[in-house]
PDB file of N, CA and C in Angstrom:
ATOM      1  N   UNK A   1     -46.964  95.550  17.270  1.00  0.00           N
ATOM      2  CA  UNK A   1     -46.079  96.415  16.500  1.00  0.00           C
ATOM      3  C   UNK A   1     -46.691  97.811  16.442  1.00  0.00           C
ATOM      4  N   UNK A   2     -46.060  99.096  16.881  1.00  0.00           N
ATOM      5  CA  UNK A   2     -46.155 100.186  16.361  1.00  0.00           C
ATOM      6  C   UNK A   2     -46.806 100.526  15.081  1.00  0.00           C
ATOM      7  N   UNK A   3     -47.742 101.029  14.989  1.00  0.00           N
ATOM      8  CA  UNK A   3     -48.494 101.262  13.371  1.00  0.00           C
ATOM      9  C   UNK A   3     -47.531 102.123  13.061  1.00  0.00           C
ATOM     10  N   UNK A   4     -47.112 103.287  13.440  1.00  0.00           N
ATOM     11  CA  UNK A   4     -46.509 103.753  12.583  1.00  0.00           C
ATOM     12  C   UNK A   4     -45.126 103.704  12.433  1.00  0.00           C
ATOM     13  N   UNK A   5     -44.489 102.998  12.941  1.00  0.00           N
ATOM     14  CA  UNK A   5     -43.162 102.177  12.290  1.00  0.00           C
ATOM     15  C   UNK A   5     -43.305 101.081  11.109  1.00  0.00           C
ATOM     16  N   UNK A   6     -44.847 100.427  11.166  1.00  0.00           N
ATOM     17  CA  UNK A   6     -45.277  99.553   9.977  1.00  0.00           C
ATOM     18  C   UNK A   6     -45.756 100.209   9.017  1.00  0.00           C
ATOM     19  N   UNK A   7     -46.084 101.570   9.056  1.00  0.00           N
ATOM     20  CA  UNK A   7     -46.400 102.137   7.614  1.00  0.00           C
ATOM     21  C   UNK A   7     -45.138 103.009   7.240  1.00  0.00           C
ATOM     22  N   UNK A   8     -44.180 103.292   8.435  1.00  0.00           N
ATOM     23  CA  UNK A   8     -43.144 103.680   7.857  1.00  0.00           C
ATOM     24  C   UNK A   8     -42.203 102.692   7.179  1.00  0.00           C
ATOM     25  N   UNK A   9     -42.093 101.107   7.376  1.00  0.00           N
ATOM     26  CA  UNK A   9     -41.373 100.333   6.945  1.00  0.00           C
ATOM     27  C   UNK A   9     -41.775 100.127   5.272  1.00  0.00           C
ATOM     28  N   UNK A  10     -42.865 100.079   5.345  1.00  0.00           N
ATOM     29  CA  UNK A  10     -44.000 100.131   4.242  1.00  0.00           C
ATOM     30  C   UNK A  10     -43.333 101.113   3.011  1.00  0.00           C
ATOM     31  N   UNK A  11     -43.242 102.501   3.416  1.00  0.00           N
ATOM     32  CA  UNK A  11     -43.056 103.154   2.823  1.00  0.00           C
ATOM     33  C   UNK A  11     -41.366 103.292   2.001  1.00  0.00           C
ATOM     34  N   UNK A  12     -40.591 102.549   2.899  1.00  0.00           N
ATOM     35  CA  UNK A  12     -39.077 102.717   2.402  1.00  0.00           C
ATOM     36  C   UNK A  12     -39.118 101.512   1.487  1.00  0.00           C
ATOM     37  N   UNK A  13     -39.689 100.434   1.728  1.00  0.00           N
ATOM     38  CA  UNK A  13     -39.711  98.949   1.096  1.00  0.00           C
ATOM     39  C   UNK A  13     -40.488  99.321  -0.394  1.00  0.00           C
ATOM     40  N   UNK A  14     -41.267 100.473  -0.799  1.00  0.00           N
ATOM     41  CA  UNK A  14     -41.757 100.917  -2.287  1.00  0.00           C
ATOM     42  C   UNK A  14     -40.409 101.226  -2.698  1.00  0.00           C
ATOM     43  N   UNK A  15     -39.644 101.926  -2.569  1.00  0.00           N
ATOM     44  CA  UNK A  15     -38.550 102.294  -3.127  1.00  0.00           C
ATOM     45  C   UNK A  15     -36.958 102.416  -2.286  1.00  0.00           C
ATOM     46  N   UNK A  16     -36.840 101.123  -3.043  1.00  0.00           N
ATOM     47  CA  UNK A  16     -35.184 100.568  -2.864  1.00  0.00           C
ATOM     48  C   UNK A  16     -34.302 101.416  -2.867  1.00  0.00           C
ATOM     49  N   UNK A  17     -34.140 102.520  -3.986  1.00  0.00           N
ATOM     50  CA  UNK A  17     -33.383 103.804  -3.924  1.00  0.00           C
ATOM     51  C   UNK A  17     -33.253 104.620  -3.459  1.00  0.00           C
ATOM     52  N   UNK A  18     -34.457 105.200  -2.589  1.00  0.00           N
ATOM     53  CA  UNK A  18     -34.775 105.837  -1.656  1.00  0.00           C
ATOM     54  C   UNK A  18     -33.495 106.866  -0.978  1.00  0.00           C
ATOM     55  N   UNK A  19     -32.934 108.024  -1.390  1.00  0.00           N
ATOM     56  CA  UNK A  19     -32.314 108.523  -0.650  1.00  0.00           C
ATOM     57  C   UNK A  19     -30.666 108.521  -1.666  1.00  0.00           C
ATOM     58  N   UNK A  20     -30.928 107.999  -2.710  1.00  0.00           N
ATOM     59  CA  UNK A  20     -29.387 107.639  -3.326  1.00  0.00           C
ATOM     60  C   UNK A  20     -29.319 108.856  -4.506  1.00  0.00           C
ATOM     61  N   UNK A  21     -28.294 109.182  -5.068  1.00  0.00           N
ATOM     62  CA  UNK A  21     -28.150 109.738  -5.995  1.00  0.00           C
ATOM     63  C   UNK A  21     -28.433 108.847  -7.393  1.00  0.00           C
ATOM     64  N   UNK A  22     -28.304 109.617  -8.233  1.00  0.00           N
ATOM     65  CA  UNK A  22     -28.243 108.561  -9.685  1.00  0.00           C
ATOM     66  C   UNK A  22     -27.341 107.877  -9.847  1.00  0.00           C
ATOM     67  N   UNK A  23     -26.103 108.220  -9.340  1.00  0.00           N
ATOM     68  CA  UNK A  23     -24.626 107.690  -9.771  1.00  0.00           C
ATOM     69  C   UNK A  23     -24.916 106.182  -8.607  1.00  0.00           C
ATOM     70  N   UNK A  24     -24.926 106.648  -7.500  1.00  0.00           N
ATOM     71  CA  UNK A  24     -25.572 105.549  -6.382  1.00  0.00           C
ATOM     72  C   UNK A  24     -26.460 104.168  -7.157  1.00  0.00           C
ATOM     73  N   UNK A  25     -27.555 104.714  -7.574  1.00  0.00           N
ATOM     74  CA  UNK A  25     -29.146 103.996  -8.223  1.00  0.00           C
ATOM     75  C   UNK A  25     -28.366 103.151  -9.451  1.00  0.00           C
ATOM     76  N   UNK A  26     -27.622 103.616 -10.503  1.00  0.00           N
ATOM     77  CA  UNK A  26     -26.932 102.693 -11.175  1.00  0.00           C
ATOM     78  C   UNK A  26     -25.742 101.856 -10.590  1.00  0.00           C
ATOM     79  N   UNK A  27     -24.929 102.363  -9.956  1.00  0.00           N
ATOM     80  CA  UNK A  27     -24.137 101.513  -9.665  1.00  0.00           C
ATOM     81  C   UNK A  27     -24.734 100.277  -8.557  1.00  0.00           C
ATOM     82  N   UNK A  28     -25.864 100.665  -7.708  1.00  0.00           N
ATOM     83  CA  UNK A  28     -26.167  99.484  -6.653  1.00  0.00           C
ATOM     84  C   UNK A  28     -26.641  98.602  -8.074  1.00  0.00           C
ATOM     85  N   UNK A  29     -27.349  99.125  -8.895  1.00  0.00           N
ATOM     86  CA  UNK A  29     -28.517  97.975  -9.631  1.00  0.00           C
ATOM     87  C   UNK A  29     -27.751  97.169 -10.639  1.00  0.00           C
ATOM     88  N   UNK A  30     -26.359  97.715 -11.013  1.00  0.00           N
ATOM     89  CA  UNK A  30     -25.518  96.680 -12.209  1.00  0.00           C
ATOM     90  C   UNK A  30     -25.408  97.570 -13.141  1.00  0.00           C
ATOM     91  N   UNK A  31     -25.903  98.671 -13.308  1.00  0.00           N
ATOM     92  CA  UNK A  31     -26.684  98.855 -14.601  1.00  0.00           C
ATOM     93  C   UNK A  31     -25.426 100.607 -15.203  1.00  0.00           C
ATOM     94  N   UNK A  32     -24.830 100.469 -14.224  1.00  0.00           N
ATOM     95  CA  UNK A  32     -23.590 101.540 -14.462  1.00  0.00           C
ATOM     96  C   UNK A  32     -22.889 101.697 -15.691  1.00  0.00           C
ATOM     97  N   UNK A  33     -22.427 100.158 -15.859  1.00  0.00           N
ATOM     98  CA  UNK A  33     -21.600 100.559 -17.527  1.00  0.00           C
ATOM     99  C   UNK A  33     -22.894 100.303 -18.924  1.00  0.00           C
ATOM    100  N   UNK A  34     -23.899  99.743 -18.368  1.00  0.00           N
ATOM    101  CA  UNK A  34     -25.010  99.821 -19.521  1.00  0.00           C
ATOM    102  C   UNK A  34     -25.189 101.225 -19.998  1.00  0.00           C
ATOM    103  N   UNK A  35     -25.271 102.241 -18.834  1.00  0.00           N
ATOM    104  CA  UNK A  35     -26.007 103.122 -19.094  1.00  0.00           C
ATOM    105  C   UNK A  35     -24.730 104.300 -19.870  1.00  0.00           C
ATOM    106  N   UNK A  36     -23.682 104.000 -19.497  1.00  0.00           N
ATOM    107  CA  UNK A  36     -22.554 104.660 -20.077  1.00  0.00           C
ATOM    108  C   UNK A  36     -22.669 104.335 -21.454  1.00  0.00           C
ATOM    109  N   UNK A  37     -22.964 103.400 -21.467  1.00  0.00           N
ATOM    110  CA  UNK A  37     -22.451 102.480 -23.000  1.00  0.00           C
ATOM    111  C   UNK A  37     -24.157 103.504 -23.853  1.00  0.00           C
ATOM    112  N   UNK A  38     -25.199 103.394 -23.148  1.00  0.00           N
ATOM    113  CA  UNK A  38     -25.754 103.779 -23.784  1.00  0.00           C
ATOM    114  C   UNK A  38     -25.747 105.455 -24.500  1.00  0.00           C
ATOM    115  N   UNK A  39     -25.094 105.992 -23.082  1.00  0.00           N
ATOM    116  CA  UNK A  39     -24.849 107.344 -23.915  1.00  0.00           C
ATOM    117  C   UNK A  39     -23.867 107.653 -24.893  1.00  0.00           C
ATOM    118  N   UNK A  40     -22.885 106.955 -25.130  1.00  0.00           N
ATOM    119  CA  UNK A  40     -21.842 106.978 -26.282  1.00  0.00           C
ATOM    120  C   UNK A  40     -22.293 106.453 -27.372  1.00  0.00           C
ATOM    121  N   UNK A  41     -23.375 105.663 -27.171  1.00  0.00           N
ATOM    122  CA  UNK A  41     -24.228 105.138 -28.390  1.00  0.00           C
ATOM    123  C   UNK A  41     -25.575 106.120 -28.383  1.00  0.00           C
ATOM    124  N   UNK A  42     -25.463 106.778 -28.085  1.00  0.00           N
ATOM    125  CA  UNK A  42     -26.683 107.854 -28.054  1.00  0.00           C
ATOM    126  C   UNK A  42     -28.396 107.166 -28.107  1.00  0.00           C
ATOM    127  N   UNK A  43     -28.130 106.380 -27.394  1.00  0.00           N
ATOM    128  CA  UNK A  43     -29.373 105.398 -27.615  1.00  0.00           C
ATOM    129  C   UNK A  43     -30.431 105.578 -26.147  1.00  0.00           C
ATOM    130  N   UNK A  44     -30.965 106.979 -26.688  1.00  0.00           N
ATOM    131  CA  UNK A  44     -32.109 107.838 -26.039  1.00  0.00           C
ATOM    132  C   UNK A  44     -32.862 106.346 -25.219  1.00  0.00           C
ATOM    133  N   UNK A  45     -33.617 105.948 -26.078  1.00  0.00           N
ATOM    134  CA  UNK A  45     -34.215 104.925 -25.257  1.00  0.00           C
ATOM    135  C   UNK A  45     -34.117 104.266 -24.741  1.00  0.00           C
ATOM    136  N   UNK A  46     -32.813 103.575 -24.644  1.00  0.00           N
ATOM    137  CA  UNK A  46     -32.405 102.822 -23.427  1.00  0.00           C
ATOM    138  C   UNK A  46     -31.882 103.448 -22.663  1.00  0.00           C
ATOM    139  N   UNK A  47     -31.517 104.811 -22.655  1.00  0.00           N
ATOM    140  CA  UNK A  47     -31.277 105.815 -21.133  1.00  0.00           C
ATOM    141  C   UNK A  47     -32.398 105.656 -20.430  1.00  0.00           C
ATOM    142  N   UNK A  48     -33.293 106.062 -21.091  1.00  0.00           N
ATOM    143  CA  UNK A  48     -34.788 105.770 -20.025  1.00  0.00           C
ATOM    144  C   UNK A  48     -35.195 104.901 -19.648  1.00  0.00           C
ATOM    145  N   UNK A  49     -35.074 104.276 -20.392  1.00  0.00           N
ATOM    146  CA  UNK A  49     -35.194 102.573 -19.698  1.00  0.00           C
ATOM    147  C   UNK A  49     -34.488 102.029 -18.763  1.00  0.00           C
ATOM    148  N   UNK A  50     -33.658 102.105 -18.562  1.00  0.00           N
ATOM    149  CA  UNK A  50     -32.819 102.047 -17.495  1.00  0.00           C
ATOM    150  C   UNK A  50     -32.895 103.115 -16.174  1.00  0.00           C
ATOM    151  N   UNK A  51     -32.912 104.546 -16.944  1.00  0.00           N
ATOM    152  CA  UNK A  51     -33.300 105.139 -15.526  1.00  0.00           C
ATOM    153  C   UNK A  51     -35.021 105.045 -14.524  1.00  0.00           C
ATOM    154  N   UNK A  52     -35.516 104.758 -15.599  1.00  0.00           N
ATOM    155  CA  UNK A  52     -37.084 104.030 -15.091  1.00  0.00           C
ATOM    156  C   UNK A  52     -36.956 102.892 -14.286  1.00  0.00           C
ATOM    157  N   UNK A  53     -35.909 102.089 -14.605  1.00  0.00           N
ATOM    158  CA  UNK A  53     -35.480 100.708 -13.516  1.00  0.00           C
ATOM    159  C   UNK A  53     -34.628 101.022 -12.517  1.00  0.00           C
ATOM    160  N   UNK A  54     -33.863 102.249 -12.371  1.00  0.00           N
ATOM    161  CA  UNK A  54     -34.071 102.709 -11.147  1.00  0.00           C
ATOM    162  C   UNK A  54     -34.719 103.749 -10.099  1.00  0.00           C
ATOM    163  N   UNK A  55     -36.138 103.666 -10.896  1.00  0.00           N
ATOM    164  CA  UNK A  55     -36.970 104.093 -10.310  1.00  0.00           C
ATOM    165  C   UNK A  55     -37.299 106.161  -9.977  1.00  0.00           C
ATOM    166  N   UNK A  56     -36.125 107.001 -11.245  1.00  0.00           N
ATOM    167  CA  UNK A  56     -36.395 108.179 -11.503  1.00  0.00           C
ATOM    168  C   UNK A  56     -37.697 108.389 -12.366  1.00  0.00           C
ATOM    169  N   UNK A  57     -38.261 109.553 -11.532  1.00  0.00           N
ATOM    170  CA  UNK A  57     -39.553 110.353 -12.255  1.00  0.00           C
ATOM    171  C   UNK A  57     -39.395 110.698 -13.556  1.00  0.00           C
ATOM    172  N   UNK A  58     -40.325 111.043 -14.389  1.00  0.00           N
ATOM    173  CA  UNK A  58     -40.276 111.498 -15.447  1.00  0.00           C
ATOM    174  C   UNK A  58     -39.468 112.495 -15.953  1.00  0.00           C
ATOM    175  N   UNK A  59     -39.427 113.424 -14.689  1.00  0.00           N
ATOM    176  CA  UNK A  59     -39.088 115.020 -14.639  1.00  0.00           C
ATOM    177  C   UNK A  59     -37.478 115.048 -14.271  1.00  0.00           C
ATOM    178  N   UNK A  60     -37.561 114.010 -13.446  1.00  0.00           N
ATOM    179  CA  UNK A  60     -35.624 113.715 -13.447  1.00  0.00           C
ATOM    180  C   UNK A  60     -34.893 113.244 -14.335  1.00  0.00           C
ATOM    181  N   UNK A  61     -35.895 112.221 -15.354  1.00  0.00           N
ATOM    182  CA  UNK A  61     -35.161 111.526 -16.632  1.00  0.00           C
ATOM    183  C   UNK A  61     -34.875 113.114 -17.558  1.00  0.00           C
ATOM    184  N   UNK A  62     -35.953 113.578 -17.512  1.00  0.00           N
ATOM    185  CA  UNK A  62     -35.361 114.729 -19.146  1.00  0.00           C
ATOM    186  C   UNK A  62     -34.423 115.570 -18.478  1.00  0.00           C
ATOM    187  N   UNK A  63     -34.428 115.897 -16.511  1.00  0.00           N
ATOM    188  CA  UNK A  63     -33.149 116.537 -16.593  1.00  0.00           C
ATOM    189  C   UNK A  63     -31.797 115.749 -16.976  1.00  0.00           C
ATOM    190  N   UNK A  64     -31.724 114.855 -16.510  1.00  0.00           N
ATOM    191  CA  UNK A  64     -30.566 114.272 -16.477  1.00  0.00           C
ATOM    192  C   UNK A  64     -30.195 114.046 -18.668  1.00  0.00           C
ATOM    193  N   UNK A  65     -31.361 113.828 -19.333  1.00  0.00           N
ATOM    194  CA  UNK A  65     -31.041 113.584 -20.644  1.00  0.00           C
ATOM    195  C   UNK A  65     -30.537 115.678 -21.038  1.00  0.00           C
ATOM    196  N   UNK A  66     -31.172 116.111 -20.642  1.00  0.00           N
ATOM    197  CA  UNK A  66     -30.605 117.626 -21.194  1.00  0.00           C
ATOM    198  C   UNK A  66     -29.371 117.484 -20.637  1.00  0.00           C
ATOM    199  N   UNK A  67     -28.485 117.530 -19.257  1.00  0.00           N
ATOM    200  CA  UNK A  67     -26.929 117.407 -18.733  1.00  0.00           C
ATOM    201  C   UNK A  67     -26.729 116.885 -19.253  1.00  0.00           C
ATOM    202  N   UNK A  68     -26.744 115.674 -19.981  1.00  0.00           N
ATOM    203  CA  UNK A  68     -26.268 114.740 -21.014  1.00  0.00           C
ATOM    204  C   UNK A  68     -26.268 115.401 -22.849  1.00  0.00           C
ATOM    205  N   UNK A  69     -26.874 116.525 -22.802  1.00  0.00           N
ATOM    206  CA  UNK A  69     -26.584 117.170 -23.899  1.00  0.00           C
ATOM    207  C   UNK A  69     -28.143 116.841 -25.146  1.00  0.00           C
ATOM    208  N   UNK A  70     -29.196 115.856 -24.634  1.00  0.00           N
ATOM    209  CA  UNK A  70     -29.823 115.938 -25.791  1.00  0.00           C
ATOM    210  C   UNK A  70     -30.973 116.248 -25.158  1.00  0.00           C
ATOM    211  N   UNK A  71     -31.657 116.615 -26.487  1.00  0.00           N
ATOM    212  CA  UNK A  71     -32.736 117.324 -26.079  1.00  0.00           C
ATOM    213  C   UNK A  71     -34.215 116.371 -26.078  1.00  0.00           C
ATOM    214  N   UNK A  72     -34.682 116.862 -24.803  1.00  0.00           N
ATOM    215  CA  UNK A  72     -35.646 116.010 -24.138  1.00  0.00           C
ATOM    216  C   UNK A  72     -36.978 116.239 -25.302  1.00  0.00           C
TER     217      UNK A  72
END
């Protein structure tokens, strides 16, 4: 096998999301109407929790919580 097709396989297989938007990352994982539900319930912490399970950085969670109107 090619080494570097095996460290490139390597590298896509860390992250499943790889390449998707957010809207993408919830809807493949289930987690689409959770996360709706959570913002009408304003329930900060399970936004993150959920966007952590699909695998957004730190720095993408507080953008996406500021577009969402609260403050990070």
């Amino acid at each position: 096998m090619d080494e570097g097709r095996k460290d490139k396989g390597r590298k896509t297989m860390g992250n499943k999301y790889g390449g998707m938007t957010v809207n993408e990352r919830l809807y493949v994982s289930g987690l689409w109407e959770k996360f709706d539900k959570a913002i009408a319930q304003k329930d900060i912490d399970l936004m993150i929790a959920i966007l952590k399970e699909v695998e957004l950085n730190d720095s993408n969670i507080q953008a996406i919580l500021k577009s969402e109107g609260f403050a990070a």
